[in-house]
C-alpha atoms as a PDB file:
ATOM      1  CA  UNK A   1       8.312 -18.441  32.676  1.00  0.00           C
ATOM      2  CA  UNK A   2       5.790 -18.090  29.861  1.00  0.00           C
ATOM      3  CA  UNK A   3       7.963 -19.751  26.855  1.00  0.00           C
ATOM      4  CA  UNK A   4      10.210 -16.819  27.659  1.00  0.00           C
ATOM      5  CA  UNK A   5      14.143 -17.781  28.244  1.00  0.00           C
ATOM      6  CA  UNK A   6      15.661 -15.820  30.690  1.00  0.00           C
ATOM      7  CA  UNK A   7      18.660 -16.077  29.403  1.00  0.00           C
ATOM      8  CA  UNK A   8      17.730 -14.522  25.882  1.00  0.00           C
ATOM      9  CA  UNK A   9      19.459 -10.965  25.679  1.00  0.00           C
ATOM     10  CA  UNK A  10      19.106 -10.389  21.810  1.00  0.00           C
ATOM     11  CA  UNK A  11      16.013  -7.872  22.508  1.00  0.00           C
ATOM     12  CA  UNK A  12      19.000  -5.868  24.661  1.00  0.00           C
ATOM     13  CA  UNK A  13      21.784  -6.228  22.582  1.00  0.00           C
ATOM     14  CA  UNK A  14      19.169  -4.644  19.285  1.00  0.00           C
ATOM     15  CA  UNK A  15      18.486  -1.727  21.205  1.00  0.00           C
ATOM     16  CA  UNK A  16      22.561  -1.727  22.040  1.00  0.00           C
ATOM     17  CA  UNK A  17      23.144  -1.756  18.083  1.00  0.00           C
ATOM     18  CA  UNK A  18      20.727   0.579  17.228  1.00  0.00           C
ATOM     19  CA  UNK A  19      22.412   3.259  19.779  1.00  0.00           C
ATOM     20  CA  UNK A  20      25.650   2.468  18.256  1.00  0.00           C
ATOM     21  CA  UNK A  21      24.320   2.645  14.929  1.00  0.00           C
ATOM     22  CA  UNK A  22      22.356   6.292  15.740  1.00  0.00           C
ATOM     23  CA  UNK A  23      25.976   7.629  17.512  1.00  0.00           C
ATOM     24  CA  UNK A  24      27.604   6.545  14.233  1.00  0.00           C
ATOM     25  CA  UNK A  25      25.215   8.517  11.572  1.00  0.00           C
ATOM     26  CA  UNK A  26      24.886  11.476  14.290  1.00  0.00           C
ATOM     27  CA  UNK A  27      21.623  12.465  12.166  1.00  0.00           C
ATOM     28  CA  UNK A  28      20.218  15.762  13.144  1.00  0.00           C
ATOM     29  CA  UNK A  29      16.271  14.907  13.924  1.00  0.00           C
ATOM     30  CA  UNK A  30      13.166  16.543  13.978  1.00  0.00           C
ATOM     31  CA  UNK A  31       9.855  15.007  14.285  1.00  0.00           C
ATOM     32  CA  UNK A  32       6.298  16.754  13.860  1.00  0.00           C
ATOM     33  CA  UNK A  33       2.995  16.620  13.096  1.00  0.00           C
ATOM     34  CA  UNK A  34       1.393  17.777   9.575  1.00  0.00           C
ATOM     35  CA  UNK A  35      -2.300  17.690   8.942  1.00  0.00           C
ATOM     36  CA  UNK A  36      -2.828  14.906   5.974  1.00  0.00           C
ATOM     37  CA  UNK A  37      -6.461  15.310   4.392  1.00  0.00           C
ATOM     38  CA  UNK A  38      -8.393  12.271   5.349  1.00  0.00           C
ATOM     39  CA  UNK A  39     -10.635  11.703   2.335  1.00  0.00           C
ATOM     40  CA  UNK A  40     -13.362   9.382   3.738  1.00  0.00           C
ATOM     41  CA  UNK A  41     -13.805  11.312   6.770  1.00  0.00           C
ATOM     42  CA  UNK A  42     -14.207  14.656   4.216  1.00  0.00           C
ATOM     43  CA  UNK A  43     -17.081  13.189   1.896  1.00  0.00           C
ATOM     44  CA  UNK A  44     -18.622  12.005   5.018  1.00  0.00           C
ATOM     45  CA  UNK A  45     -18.711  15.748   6.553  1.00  0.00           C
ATOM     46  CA  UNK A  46     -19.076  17.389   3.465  1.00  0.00           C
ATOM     47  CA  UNK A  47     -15.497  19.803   4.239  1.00  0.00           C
ATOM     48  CA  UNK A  48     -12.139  18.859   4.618  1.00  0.00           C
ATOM     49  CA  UNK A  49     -11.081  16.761   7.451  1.00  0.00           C
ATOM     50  CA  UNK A  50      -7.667  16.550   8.612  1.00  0.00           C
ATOM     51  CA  UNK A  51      -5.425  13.522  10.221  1.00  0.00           C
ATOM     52  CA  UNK A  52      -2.868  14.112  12.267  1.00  0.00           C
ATOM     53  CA  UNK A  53       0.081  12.412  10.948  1.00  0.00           C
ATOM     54  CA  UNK A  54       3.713  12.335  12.469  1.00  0.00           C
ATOM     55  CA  UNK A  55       6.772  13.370  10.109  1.00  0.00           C
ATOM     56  CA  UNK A  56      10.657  13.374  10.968  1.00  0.00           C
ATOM     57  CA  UNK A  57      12.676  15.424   9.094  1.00  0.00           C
ATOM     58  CA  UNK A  58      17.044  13.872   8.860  1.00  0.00           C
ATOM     59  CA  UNK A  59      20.044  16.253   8.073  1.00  0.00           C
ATOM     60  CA  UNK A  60      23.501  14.646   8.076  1.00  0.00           C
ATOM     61  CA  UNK A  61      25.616  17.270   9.756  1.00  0.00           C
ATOM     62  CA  UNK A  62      27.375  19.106   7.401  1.00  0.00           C
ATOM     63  CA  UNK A  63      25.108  18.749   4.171  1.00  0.00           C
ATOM     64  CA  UNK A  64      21.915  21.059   3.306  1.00  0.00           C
ATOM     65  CA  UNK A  65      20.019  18.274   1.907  1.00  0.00           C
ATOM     66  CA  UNK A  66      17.030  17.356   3.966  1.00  0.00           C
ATOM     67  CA  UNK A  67      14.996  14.564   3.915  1.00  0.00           C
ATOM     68  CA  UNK A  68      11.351  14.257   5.334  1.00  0.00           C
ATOM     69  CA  UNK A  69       9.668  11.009   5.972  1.00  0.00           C
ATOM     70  CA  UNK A  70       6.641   9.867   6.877  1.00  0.00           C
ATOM     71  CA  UNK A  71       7.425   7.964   9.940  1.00  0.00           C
ATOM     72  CA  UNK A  72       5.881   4.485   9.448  1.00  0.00           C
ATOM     73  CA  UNK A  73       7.349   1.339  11.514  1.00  0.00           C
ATOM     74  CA  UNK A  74      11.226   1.551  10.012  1.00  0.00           C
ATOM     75  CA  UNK A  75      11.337   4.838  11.545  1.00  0.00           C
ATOM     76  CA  UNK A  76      10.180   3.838  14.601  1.00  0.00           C
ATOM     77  CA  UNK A  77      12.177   0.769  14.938  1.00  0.00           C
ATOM     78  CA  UNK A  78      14.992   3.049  13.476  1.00  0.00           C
ATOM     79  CA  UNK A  79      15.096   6.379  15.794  1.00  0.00           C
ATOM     80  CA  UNK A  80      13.146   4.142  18.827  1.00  0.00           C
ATOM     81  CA  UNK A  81      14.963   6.358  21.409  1.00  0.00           C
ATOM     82  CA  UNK A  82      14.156   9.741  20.314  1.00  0.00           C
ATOM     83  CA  UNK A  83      10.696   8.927  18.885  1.00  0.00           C
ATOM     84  CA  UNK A  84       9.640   7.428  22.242  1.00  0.00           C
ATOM     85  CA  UNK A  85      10.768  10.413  23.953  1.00  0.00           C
ATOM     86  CA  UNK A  86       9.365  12.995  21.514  1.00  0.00           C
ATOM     87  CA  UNK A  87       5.764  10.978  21.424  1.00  0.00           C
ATOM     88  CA  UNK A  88       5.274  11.254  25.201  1.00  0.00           C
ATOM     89  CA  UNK A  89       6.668  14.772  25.872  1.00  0.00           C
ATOM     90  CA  UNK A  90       5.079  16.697  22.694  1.00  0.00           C
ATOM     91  CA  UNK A  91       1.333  17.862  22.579  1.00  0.00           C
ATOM     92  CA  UNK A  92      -1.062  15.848  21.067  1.00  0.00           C
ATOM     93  CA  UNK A  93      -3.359  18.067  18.255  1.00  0.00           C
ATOM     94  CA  UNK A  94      -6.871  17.626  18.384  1.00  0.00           C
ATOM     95  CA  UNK A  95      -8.260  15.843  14.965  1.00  0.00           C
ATOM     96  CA  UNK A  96     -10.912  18.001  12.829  1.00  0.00           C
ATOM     97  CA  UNK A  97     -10.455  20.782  10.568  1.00  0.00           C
ATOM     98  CA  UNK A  98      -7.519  22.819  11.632  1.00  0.00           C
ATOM     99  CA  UNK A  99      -8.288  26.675  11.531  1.00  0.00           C
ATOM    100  CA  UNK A 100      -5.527  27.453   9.056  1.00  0.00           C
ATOM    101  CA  UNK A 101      -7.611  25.296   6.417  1.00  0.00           C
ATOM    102  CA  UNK A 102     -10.889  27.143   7.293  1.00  0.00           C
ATOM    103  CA  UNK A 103     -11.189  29.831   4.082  1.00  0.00           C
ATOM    104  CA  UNK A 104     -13.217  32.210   5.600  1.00  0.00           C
ATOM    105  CA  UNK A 105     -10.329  32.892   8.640  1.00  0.00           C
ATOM    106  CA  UNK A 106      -7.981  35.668   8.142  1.00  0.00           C
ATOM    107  CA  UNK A 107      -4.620  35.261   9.942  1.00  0.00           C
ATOM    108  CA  UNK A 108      -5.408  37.571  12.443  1.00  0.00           C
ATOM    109  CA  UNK A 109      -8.081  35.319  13.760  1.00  0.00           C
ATOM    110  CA  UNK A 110      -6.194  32.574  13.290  1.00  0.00           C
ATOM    111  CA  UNK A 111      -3.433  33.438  15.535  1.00  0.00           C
ATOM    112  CA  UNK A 112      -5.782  35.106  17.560  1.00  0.00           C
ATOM    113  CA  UNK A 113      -8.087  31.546  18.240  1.00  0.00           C
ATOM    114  CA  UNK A 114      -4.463  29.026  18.514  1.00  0.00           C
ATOM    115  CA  UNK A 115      -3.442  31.639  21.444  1.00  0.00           C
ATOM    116  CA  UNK A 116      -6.776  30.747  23.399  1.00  0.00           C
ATOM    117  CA  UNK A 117      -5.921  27.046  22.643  1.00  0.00           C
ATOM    118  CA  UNK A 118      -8.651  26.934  20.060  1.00  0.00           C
ATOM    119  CA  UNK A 119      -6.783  24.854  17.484  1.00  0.00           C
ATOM    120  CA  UNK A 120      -9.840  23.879  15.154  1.00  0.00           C
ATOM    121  CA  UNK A 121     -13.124  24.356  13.538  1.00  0.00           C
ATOM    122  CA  UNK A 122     -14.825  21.697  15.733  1.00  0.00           C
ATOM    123  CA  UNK A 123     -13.642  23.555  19.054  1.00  0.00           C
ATOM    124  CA  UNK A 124     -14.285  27.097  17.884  1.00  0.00           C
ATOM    125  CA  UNK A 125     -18.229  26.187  17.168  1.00  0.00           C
ATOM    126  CA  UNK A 126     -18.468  24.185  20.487  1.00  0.00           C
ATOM    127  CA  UNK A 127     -16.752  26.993  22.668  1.00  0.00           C
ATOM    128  CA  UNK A 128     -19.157  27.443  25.542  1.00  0.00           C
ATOM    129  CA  UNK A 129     -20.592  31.369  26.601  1.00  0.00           C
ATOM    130  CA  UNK A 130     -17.808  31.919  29.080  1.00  0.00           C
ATOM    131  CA  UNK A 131     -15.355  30.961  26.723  1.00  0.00           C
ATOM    132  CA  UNK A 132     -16.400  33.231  23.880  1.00  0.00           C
ATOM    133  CA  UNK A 133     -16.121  35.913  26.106  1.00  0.00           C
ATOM    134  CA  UNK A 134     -12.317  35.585  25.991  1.00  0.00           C
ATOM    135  CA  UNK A 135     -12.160  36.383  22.448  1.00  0.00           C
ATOM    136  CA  UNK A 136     -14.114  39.399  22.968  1.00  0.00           C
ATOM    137  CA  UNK A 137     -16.084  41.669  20.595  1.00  0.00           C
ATOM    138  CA  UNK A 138     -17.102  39.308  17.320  1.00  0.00           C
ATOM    139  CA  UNK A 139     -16.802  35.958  19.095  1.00  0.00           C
ATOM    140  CA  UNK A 140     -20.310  34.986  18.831  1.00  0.00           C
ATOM    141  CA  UNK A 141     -20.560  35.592  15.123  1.00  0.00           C
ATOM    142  CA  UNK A 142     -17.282  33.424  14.331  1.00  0.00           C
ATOM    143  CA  UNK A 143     -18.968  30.500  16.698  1.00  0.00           C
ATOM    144  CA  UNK A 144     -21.860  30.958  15.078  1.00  0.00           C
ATOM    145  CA  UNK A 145     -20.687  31.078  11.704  1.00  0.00           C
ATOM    146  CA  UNK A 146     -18.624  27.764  12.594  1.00  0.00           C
ATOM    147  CA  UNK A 147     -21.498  26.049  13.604  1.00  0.00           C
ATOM    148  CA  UNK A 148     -23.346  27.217  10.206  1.00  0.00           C
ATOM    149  CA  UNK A 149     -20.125  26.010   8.276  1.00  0.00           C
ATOM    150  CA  UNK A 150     -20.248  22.698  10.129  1.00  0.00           C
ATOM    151  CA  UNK A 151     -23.845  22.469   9.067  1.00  0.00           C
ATOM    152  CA  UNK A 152     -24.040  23.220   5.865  1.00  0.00           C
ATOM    153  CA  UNK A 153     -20.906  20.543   5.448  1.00  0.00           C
ATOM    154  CA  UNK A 154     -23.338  17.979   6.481  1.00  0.00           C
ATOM    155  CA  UNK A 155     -25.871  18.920   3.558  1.00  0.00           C
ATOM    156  CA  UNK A 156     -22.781  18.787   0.862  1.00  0.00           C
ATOM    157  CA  UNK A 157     -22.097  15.307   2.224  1.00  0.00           C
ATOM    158  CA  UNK A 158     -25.579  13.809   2.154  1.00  0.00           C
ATOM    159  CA  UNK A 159     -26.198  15.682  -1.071  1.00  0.00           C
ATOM    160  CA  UNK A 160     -22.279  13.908  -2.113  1.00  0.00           C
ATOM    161  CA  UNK A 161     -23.958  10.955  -0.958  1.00  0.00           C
ATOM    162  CA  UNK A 162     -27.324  11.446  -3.446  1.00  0.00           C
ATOM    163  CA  UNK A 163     -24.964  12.082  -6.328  1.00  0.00           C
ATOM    164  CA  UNK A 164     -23.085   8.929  -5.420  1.00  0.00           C
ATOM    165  CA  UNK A 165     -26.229   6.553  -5.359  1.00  0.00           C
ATOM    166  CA  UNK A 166     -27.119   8.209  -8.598  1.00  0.00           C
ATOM    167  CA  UNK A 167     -24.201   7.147 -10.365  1.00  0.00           C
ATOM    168  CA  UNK A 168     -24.210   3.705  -8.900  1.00  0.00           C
ATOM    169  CA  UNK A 169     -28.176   3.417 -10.267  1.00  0.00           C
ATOM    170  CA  UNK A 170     -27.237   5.143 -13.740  1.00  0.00           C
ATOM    171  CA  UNK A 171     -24.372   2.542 -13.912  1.00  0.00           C
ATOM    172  CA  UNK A 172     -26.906  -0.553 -12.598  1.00  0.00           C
ATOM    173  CA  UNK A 173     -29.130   0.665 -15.488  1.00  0.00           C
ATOM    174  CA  UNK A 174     -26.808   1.102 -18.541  1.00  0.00           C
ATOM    175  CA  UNK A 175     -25.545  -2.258 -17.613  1.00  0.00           C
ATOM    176  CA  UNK A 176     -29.060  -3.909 -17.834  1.00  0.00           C
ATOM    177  CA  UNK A 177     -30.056  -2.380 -20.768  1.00  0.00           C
ATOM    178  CA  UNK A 178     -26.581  -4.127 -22.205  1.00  0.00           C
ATOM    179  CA  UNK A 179     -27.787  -6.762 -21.171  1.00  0.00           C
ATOM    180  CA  UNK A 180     -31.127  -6.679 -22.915  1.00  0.00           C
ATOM    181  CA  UNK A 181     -29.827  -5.509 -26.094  1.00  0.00           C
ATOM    182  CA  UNK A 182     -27.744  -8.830 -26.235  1.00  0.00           C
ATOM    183  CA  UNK A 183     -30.521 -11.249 -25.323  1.00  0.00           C
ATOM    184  CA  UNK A 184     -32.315  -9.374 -28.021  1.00  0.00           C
ATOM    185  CA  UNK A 185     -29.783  -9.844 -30.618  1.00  0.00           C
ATOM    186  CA  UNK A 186     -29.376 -13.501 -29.638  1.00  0.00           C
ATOM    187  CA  UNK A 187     -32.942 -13.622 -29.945  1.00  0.00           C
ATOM    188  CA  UNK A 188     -33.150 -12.380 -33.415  1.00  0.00           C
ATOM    189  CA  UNK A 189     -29.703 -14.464 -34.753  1.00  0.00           C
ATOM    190  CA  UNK A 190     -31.644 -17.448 -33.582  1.00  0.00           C
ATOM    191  CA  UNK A 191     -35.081 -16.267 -35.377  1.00  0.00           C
ATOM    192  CA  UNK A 192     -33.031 -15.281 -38.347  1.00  0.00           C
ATOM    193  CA  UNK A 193     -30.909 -18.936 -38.719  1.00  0.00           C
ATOM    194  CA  UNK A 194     -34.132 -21.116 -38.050  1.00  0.00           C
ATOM    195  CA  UNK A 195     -36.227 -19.235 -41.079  1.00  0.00           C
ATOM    196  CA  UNK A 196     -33.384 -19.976 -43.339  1.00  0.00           C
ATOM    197  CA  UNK A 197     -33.354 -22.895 -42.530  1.00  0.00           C
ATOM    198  CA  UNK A 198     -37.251 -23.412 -42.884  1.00  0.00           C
ATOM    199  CA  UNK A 199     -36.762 -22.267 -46.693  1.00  0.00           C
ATOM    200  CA  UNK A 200     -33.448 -23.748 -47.411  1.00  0.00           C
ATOM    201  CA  UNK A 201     -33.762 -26.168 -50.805  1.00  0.00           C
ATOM    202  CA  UNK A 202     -31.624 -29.093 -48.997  1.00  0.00           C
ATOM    203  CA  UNK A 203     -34.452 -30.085 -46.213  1.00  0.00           C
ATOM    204  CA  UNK A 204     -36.457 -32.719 -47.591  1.00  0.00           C
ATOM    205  CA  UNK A 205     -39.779 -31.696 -49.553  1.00  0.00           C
ATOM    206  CA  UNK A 206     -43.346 -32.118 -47.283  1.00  0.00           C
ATOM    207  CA  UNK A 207     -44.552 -35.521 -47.578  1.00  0.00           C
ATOM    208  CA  UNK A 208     -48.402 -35.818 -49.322  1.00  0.00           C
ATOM    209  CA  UNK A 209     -50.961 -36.715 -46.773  1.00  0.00           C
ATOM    210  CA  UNK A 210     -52.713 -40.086 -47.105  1.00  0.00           C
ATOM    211  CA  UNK A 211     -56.051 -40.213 -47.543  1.00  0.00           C
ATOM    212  CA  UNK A 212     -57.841 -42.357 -44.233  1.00  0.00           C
ATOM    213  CA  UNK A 213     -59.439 -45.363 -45.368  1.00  0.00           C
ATOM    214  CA  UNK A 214     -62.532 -46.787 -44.555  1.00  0.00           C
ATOM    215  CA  UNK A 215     -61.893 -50.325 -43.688  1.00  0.00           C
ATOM    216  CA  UNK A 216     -65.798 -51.242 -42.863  1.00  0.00           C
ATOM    217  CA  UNK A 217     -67.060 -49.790 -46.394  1.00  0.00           C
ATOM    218  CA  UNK A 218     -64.244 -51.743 -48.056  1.00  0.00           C
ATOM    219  CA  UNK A 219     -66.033 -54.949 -46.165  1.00  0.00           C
ATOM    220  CA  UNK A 220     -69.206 -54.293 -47.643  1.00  0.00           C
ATOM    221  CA  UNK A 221     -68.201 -53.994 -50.955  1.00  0.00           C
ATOM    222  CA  UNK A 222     -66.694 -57.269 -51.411  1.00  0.00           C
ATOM    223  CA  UNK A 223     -69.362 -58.496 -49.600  1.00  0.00           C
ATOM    224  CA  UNK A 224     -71.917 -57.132 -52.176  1.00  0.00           C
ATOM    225  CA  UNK A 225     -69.824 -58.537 -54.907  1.00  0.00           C
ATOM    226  CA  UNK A 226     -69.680 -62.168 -53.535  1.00  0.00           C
ATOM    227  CA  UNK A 227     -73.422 -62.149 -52.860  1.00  0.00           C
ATOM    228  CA  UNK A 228     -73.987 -61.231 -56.891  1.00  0.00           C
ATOM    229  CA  UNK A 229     -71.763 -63.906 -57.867  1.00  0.00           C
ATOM    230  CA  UNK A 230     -68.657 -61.575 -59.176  1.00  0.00           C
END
């Protein structure tokens, strides 16, 4: 049986409590979708790029208050039932830049675009010929003026990306040149304590040199003598 005891009904009787609890509140939910900014995914294309992330908005019947939340794994475990069921049945919005964020849209194109299912930047500037012909007189120029958009994104973000490595090397530098400022003055506190104490009056005074001595002439001198009769 896998580890798994058949006779183990506690994943049944949580679902049970969490129905009882839900009849109890009687919360009036909504869930949706709201397009977060994702902020890696926007330096990397150079233009805002949007997530797609769900939301359920809770009203207690009979109050005005209402509260949104992002819905995260409480919610889920907490509205199971309804989240399931509004996850499979609702539409699923393409990722990208949605055409409401694009500044150069008025609304009129906007609305215009979302009715021919054309819900972002990324699908207007990859619409194919036959499709642009559904949008009629000006559809070319907005495709191609997507596409241009798209493309001059991807200059901002490898010229974000120059400006980044910049930094980073300015930083890199600065901290070496710390670095060699403090060897430097260690360099010149050491230089500085070992001449004072070069010239300081408590090291002892230089010792006189001794004179070598020349042993064999020394020989032949008394030798000299003893032969005279000294």
């Amino acid at each position: 049986m896998n580890g798994v005891d058949p006779f183990d009904f506690s994943h049944f009787e949580d679902q049970l409590a969490q129905r009882h609890q839900q009849r109890r509140e009687n919360l009036i939910l909504r869930f949706f979708k709201q397009a977060v900014p994702n902020a890696v995914k926007s330096q990397e294309a150079g233009r805002e790029i949007c997530d797609q992330v769900d939301f359920v908005s809770i009203i207690v019947p009979g109050s005005k208050d209402e509260v949104i939340e992002k819905v995260g794994e409480a919610q889920k475990k907490r509205f199971a039932p309804q989240y399931e069921h509004w996850r499979k049945t609702q539409e699923q919005p393409p990722e990208g830049q949605p055409l409401d964020r694009v500044p150069w849209l008025n609304v009129a194109q906007i609305r215009e675009l979302q009715y021919l299912n054309i819900k972002t930047l990324e699908q207007l500037a990859g619409l194919s010929d036959t499709a642009i012909q559904h949008i009629g007189m000006g559809g070319r120029d907005l495709r191609a003026r997507a596409q241009a958009y798209i493309e001059a994104g991807k200059g901002t973000a490898e010229l974000s990306r120059y400006m980044v490595r910049i930094s980073e090397l300015e930083r890199e530098n600065a901290s070496l040149r710390d670095d060699i400022k403090a060897v430097n003055a260690r360099y010149e506190a050491l230089l500085k304590k070992s001449q004072e104490e070069s010239l300081s009056p408590l090291s002892p005074p230089p010792q006189p040199s001794v004179p070598a001595v020349d042993i064999t002439a020394l020989i032949r001198a008394e030798v000299a003598k003893a032969l005279k009769g000294d």
